[in-house]
PDB file of N, CA and C in Angstrom:
ATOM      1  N   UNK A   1     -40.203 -36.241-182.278  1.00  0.00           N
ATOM      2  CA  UNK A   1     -41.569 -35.977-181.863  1.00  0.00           C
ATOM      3  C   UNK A   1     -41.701 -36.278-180.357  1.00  0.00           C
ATOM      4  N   UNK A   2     -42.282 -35.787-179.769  1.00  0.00           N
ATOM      5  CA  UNK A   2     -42.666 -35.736-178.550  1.00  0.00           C
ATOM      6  C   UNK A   2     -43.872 -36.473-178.004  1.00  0.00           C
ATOM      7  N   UNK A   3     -43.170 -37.769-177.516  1.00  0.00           N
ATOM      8  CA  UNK A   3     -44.269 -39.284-177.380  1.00  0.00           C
ATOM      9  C   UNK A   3     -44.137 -39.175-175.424  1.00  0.00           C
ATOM     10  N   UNK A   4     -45.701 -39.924-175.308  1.00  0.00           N
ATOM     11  CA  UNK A   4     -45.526 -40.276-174.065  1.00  0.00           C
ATOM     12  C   UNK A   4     -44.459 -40.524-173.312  1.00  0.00           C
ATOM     13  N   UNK A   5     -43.911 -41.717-174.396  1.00  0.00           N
ATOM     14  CA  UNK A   5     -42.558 -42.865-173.265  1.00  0.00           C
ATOM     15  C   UNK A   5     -41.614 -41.163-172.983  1.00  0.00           C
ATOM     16  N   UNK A   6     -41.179 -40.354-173.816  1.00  0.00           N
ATOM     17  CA  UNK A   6     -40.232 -39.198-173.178  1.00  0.00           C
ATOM     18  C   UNK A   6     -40.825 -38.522-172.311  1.00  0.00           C
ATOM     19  N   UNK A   7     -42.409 -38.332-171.628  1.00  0.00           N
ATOM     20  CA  UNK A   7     -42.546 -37.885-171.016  1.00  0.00           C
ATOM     21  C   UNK A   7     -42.265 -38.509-169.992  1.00  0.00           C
ATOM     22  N   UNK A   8     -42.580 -39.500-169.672  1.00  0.00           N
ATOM     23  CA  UNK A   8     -41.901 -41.077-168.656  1.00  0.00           C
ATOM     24  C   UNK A   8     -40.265 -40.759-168.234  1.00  0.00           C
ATOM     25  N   UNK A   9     -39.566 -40.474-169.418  1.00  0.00           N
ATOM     26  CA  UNK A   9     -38.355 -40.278-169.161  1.00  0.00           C
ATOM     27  C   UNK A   9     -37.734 -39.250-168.512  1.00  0.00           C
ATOM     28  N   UNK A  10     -38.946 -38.024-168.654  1.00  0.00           N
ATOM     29  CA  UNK A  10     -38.454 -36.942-167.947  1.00  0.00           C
ATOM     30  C   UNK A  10     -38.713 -36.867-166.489  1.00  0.00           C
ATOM     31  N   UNK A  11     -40.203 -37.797-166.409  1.00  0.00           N
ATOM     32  CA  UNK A  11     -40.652 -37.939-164.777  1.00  0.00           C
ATOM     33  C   UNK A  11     -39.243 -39.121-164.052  1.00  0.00           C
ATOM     34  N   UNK A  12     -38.804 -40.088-164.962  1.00  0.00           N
ATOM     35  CA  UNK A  12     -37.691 -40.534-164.028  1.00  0.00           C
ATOM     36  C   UNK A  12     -36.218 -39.816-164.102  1.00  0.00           C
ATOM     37  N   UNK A  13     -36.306 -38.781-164.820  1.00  0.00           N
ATOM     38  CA  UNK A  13     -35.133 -38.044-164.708  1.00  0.00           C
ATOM     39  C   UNK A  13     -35.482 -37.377-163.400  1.00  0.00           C
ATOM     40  N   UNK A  14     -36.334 -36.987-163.361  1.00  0.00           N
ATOM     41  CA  UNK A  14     -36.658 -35.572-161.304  1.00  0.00           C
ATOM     42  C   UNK A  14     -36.848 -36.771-160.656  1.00  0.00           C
ATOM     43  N   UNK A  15     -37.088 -38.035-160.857  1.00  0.00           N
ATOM     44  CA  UNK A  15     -37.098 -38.770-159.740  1.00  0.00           C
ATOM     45  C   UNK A  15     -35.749 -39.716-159.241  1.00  0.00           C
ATOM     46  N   UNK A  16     -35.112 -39.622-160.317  1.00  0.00           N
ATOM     47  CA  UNK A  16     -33.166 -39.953-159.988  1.00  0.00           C
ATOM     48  C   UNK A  16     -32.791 -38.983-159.066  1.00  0.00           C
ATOM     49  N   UNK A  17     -33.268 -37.260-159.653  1.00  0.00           N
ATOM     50  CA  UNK A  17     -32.795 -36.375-159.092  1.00  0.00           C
ATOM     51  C   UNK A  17     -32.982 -36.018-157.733  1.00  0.00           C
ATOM     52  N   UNK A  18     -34.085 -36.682-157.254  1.00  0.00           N
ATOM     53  CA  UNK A  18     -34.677 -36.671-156.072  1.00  0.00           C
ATOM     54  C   UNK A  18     -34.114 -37.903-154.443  1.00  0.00           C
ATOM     55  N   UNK A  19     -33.894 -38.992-155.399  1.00  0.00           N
ATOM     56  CA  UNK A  19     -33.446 -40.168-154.393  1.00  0.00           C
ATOM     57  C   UNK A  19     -32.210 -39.704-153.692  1.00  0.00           C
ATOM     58  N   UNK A  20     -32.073 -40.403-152.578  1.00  0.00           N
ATOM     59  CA  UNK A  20     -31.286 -39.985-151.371  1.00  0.00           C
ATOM     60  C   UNK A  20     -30.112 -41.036-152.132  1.00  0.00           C
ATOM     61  N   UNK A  21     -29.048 -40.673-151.906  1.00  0.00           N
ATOM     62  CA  UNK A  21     -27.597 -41.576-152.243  1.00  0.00           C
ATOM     63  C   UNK A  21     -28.001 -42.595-151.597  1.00  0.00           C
ATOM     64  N   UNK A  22     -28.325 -42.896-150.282  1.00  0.00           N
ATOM     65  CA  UNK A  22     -28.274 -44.350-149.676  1.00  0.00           C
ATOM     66  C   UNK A  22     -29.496 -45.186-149.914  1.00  0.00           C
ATOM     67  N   UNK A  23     -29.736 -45.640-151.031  1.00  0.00           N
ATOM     68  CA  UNK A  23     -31.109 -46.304-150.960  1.00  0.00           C
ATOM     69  C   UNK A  23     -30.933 -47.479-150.095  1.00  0.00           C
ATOM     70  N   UNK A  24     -32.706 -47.557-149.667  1.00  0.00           N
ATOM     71  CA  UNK A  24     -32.371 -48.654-148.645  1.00  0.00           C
ATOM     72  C   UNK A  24     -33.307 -49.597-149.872  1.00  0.00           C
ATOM     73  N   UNK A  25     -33.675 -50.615-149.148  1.00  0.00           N
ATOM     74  CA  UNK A  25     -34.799 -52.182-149.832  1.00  0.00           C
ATOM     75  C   UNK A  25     -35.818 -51.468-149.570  1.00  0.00           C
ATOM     76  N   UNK A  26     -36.870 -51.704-150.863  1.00  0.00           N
ATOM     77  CA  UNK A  26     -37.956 -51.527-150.499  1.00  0.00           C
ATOM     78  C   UNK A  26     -38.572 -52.252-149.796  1.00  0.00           C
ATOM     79  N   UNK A  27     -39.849 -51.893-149.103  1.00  0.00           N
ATOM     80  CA  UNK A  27     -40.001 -52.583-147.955  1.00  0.00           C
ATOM     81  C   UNK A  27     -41.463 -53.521-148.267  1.00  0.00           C
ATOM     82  N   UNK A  28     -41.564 -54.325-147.536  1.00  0.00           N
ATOM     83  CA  UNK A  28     -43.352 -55.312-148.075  1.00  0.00           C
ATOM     84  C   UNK A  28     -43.947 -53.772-148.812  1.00  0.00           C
ATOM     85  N   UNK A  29     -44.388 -52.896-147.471  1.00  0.00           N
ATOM     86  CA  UNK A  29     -45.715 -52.138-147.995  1.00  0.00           C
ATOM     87  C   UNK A  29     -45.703 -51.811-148.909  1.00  0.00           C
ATOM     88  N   UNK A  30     -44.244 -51.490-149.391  1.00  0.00           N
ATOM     89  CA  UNK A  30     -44.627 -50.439-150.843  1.00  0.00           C
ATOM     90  C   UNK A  30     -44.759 -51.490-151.522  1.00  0.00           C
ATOM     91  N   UNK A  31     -44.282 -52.679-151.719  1.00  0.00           N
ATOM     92  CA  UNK A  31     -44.727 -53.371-152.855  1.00  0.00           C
ATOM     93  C   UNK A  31     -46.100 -53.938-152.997  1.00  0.00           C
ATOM     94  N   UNK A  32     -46.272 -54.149-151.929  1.00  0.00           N
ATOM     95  CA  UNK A  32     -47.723 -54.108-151.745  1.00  0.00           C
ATOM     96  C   UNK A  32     -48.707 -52.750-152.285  1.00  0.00           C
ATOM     97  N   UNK A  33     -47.992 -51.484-152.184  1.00  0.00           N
ATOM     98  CA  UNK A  33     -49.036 -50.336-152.544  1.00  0.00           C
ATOM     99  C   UNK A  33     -48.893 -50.659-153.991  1.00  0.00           C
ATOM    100  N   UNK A  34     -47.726 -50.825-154.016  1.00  0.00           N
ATOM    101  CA  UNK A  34     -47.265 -50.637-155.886  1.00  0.00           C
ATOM    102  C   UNK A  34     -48.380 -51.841-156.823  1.00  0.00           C
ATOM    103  N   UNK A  35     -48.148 -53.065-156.126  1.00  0.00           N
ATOM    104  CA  UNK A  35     -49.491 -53.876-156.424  1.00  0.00           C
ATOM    105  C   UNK A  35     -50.611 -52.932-156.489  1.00  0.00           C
ATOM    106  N   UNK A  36     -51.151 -52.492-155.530  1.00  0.00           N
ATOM    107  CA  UNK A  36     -52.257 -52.078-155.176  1.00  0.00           C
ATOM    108  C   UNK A  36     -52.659 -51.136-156.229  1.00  0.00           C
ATOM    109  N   UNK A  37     -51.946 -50.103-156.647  1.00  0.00           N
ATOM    110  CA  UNK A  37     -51.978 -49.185-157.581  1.00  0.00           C
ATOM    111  C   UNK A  37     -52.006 -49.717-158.823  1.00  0.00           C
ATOM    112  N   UNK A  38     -50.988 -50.337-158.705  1.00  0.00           N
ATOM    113  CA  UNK A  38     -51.118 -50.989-160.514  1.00  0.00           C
ATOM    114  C   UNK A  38     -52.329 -51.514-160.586  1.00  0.00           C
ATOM    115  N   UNK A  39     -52.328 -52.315-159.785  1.00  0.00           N
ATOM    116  CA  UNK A  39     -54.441 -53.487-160.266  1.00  0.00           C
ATOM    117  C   UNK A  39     -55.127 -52.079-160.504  1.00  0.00           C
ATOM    118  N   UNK A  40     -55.356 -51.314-159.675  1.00  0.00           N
ATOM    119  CA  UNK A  40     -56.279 -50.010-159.814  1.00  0.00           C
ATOM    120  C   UNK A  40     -55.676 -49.279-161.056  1.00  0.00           C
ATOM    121  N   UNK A  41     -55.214 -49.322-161.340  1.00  0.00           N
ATOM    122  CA  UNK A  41     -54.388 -48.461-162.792  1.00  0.00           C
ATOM    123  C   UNK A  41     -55.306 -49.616-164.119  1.00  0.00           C
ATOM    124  N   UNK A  42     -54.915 -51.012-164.089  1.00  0.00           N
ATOM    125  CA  UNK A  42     -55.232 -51.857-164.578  1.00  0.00           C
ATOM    126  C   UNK A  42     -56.827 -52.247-164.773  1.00  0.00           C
ATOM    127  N   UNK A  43     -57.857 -51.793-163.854  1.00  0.00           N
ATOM    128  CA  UNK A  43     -58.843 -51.868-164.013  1.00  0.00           C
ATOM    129  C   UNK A  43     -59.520 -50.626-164.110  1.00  0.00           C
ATOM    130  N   UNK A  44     -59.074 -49.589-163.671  1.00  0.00           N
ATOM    131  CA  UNK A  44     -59.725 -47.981-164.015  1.00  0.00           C
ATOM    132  C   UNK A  44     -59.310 -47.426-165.532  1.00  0.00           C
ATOM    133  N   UNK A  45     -57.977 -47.495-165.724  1.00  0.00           N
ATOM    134  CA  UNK A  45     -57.500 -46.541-166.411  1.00  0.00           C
ATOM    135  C   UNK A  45     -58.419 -47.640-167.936  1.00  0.00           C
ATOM    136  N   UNK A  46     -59.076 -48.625-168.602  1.00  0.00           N
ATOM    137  CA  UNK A  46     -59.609 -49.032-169.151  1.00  0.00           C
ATOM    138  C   UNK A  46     -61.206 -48.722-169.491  1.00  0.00           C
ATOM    139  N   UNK A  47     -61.386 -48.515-168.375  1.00  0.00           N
ATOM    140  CA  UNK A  47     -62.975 -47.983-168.434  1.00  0.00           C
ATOM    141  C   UNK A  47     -62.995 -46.600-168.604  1.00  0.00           C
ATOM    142  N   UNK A  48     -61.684 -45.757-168.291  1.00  0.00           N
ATOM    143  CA  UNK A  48     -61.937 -44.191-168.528  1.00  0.00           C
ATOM    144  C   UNK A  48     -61.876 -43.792-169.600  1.00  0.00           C
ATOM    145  N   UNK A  49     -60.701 -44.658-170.255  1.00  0.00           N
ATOM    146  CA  UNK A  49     -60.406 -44.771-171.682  1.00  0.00           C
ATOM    147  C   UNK A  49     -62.027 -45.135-172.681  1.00  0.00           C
ATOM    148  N   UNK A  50     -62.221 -46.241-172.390  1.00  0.00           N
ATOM    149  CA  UNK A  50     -63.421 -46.758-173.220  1.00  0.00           C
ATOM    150  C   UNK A  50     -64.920 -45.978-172.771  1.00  0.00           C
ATOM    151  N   UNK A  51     -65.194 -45.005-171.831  1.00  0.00           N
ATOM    152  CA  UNK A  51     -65.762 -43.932-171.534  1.00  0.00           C
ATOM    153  C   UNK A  51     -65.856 -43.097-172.337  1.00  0.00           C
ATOM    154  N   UNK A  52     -64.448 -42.292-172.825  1.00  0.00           N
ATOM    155  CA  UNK A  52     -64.334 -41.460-173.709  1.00  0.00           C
ATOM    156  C   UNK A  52     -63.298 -39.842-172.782  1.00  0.00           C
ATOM    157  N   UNK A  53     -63.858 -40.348-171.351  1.00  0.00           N
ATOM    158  CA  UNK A  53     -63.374 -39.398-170.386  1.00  0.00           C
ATOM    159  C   UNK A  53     -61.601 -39.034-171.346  1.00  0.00           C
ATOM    160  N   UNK A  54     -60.573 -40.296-171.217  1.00  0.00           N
ATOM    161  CA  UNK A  54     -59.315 -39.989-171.747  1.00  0.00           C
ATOM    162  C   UNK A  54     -59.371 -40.961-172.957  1.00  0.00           C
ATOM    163  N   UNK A  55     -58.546 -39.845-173.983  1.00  0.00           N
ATOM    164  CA  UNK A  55     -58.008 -40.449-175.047  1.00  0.00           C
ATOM    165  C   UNK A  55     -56.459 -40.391-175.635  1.00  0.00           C
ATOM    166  N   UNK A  56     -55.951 -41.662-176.102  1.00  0.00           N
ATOM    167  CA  UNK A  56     -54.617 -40.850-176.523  1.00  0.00           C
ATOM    168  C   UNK A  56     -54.316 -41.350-178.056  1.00  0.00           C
ATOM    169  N   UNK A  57     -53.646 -40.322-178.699  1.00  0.00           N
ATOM    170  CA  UNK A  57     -53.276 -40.015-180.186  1.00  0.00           C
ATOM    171  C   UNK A  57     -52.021 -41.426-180.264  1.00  0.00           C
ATOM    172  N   UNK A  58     -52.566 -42.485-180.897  1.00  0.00           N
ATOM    173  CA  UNK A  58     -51.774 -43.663-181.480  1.00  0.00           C
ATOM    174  C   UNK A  58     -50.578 -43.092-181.710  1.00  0.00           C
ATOM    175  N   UNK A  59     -50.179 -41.867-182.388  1.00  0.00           N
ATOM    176  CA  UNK A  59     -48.849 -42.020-182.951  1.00  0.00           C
ATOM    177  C   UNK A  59     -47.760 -41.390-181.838  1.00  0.00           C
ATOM    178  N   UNK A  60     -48.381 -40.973-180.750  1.00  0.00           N
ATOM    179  CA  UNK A  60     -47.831 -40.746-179.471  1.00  0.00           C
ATOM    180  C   UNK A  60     -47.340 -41.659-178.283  1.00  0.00           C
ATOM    181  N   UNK A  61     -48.246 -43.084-178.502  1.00  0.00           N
ATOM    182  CA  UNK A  61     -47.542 -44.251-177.966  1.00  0.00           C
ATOM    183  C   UNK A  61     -47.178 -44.815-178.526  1.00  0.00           C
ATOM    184  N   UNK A  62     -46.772 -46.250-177.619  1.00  0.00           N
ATOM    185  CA  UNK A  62     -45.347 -47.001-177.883  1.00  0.00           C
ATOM    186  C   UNK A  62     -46.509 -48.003-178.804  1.00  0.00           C
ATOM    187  N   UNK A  63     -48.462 -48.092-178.177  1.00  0.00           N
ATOM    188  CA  UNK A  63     -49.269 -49.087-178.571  1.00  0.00           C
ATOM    189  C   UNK A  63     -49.176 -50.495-178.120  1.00  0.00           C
ATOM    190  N   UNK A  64     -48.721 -50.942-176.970  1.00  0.00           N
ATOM    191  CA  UNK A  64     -48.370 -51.863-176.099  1.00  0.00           C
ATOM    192  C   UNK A  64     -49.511 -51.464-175.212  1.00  0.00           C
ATOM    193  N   UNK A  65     -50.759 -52.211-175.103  1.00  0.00           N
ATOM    194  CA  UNK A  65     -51.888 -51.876-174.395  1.00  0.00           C
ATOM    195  C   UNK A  65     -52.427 -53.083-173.750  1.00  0.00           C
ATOM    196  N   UNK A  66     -52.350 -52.823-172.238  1.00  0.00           N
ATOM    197  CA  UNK A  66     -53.270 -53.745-171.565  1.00  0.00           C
ATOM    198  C   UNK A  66     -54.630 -53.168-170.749  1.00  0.00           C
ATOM    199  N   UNK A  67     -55.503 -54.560-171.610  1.00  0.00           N
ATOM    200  CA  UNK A  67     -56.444 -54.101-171.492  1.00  0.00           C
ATOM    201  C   UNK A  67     -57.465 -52.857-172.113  1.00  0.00           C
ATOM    202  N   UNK A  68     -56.288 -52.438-173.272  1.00  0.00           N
ATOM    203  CA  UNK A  68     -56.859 -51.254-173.560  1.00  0.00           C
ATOM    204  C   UNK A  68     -55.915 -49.936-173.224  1.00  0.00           C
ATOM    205  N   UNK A  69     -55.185 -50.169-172.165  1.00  0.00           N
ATOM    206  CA  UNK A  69     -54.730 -49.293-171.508  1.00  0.00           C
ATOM    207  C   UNK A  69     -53.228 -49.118-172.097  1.00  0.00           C
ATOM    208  N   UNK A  70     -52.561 -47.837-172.635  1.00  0.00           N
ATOM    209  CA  UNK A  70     -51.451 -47.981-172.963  1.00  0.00           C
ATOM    210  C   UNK A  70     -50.256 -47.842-171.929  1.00  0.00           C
ATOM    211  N   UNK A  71     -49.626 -48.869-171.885  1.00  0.00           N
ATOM    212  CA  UNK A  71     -48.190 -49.242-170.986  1.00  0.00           C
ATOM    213  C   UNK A  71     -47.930 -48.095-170.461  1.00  0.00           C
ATOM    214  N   UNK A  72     -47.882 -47.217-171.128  1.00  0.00           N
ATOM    215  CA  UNK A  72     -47.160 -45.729-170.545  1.00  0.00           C
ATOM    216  C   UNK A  72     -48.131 -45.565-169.009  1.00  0.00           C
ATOM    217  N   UNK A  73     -49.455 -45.530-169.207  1.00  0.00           N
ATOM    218  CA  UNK A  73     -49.842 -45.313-167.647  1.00  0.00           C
ATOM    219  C   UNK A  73     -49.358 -45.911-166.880  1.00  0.00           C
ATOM    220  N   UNK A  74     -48.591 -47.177-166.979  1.00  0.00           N
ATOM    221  CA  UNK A  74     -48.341 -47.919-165.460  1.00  0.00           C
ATOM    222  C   UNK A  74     -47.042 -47.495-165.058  1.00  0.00           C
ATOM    223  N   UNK A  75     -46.401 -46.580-166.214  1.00  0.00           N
ATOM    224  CA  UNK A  75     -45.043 -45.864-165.347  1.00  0.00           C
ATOM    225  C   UNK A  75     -45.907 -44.188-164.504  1.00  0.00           C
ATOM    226  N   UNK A  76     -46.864 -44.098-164.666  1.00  0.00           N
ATOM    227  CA  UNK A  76     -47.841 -42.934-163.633  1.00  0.00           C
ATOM    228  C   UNK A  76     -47.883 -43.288-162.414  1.00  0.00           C
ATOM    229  N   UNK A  77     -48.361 -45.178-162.125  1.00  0.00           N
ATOM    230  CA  UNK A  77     -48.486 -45.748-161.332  1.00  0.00           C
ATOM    231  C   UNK A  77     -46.770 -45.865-160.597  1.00  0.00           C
ATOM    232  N   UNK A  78     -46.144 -45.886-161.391  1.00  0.00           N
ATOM    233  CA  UNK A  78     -45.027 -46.989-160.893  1.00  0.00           C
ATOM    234  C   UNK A  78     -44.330 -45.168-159.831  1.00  0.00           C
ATOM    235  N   UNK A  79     -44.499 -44.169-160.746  1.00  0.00           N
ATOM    236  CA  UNK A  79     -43.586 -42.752-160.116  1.00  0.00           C
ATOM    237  C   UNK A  79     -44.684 -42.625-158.390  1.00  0.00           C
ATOM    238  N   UNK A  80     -46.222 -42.600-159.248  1.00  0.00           N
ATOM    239  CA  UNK A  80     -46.509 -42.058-158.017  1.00  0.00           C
ATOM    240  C   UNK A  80     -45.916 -42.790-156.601  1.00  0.00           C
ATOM    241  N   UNK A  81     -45.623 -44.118-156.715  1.00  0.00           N
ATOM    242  CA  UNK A  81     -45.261 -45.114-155.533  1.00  0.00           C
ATOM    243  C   UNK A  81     -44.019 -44.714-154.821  1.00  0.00           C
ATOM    244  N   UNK A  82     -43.222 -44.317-155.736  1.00  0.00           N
ATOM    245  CA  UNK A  82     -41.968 -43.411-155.668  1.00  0.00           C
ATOM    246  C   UNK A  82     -41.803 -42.463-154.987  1.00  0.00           C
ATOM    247  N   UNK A  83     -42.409 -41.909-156.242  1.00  0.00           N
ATOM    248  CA  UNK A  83     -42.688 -40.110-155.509  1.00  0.00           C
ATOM    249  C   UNK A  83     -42.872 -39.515-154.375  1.00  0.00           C
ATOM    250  N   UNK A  84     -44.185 -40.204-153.757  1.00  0.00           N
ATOM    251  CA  UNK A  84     -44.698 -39.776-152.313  1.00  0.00           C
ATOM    252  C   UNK A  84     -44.315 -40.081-151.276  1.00  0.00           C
ATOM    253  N   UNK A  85     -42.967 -41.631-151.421  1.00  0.00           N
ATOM    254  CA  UNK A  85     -42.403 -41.395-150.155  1.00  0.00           C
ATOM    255  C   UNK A  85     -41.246 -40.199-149.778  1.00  0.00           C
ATOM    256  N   UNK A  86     -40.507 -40.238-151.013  1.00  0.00           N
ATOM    257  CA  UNK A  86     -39.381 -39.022-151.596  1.00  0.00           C
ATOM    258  C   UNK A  86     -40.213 -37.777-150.974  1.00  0.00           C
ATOM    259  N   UNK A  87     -41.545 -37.545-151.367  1.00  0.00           N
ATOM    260  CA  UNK A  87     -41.986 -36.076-150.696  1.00  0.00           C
ATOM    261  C   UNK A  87     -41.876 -35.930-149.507  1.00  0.00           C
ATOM    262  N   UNK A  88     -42.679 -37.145-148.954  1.00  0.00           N
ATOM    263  CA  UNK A  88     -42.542 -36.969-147.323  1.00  0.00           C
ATOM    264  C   UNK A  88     -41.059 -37.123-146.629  1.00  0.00           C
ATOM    265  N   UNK A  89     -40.464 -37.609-147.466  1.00  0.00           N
ATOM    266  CA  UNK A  89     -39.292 -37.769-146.621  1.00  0.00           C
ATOM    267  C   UNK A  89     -38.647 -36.051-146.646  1.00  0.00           C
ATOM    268  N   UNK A  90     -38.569 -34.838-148.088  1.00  0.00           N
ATOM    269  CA  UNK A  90     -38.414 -34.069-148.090  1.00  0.00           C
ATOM    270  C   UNK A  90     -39.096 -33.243-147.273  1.00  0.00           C
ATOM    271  N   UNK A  91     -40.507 -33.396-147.001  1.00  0.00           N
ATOM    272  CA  UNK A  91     -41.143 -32.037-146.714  1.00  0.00           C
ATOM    273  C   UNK A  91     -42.406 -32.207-145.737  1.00  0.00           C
ATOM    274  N   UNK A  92     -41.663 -33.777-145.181  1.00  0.00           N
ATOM    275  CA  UNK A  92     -43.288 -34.102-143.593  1.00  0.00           C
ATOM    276  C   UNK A  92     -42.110 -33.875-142.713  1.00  0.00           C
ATOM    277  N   UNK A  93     -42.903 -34.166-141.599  1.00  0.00           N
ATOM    278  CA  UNK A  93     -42.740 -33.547-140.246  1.00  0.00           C
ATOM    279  C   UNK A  93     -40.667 -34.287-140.114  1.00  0.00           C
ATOM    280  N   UNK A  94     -40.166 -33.265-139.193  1.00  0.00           N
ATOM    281  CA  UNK A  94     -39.420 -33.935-138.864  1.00  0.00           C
ATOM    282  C   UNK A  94     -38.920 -34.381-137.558  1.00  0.00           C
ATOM    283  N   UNK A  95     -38.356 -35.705-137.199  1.00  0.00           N
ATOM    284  CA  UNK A  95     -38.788 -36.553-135.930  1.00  0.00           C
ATOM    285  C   UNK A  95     -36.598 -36.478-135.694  1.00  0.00           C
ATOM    286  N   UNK A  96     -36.170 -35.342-135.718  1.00  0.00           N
ATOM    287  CA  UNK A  96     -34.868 -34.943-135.061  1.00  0.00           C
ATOM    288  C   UNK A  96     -34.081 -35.804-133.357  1.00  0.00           C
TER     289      UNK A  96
END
């Protein structure tokens, strides 16, 4: 069956596929954004839920919920932090 966590798995499969061979350390900021996002993941994604705005089908998560919120969103949080430097590094300006 086709559960959240595999959708998780497929967003870190394009995002393996994406990283540069030489990773460097992440640096303060991002962990700092990654904080930043998660608290905001952690206090939004609860009220949207208990809104009615989003709902998700129990037998599709893992049911590991904080706050209400099922675990699976904070790997949304965790790609986007990822993701957007990987973009810019692909496809912002380049400083040659």
């Amino acid at each position: 069956m086709f559960t959240y966590i595999v959708l998780n798995l497929i967003f870190l499969m394009t995002l393996i596929f994406f990283v540069p061979k030489k990773l460097q350390k992440p640096s303060r900021a991002w962990w700092m954004t990654l904080a930043v996002i998660l608290a905001l993941t952690l206090i939004f994604d609860p009220i949207i839920i208990a809104a009615g705005i989003v709902d998700y089908n129990p037998d599709l998560i893992l049911g590991i919920r904080l706050f209400g919120a099922p675990i699976e969103d904070f790997f949304y949080a965790l790609y986007a932090v990822c993701l957007i430097p990987l973009v810019w590094r692909y496809f912002g300006p380049r400083h040659d």
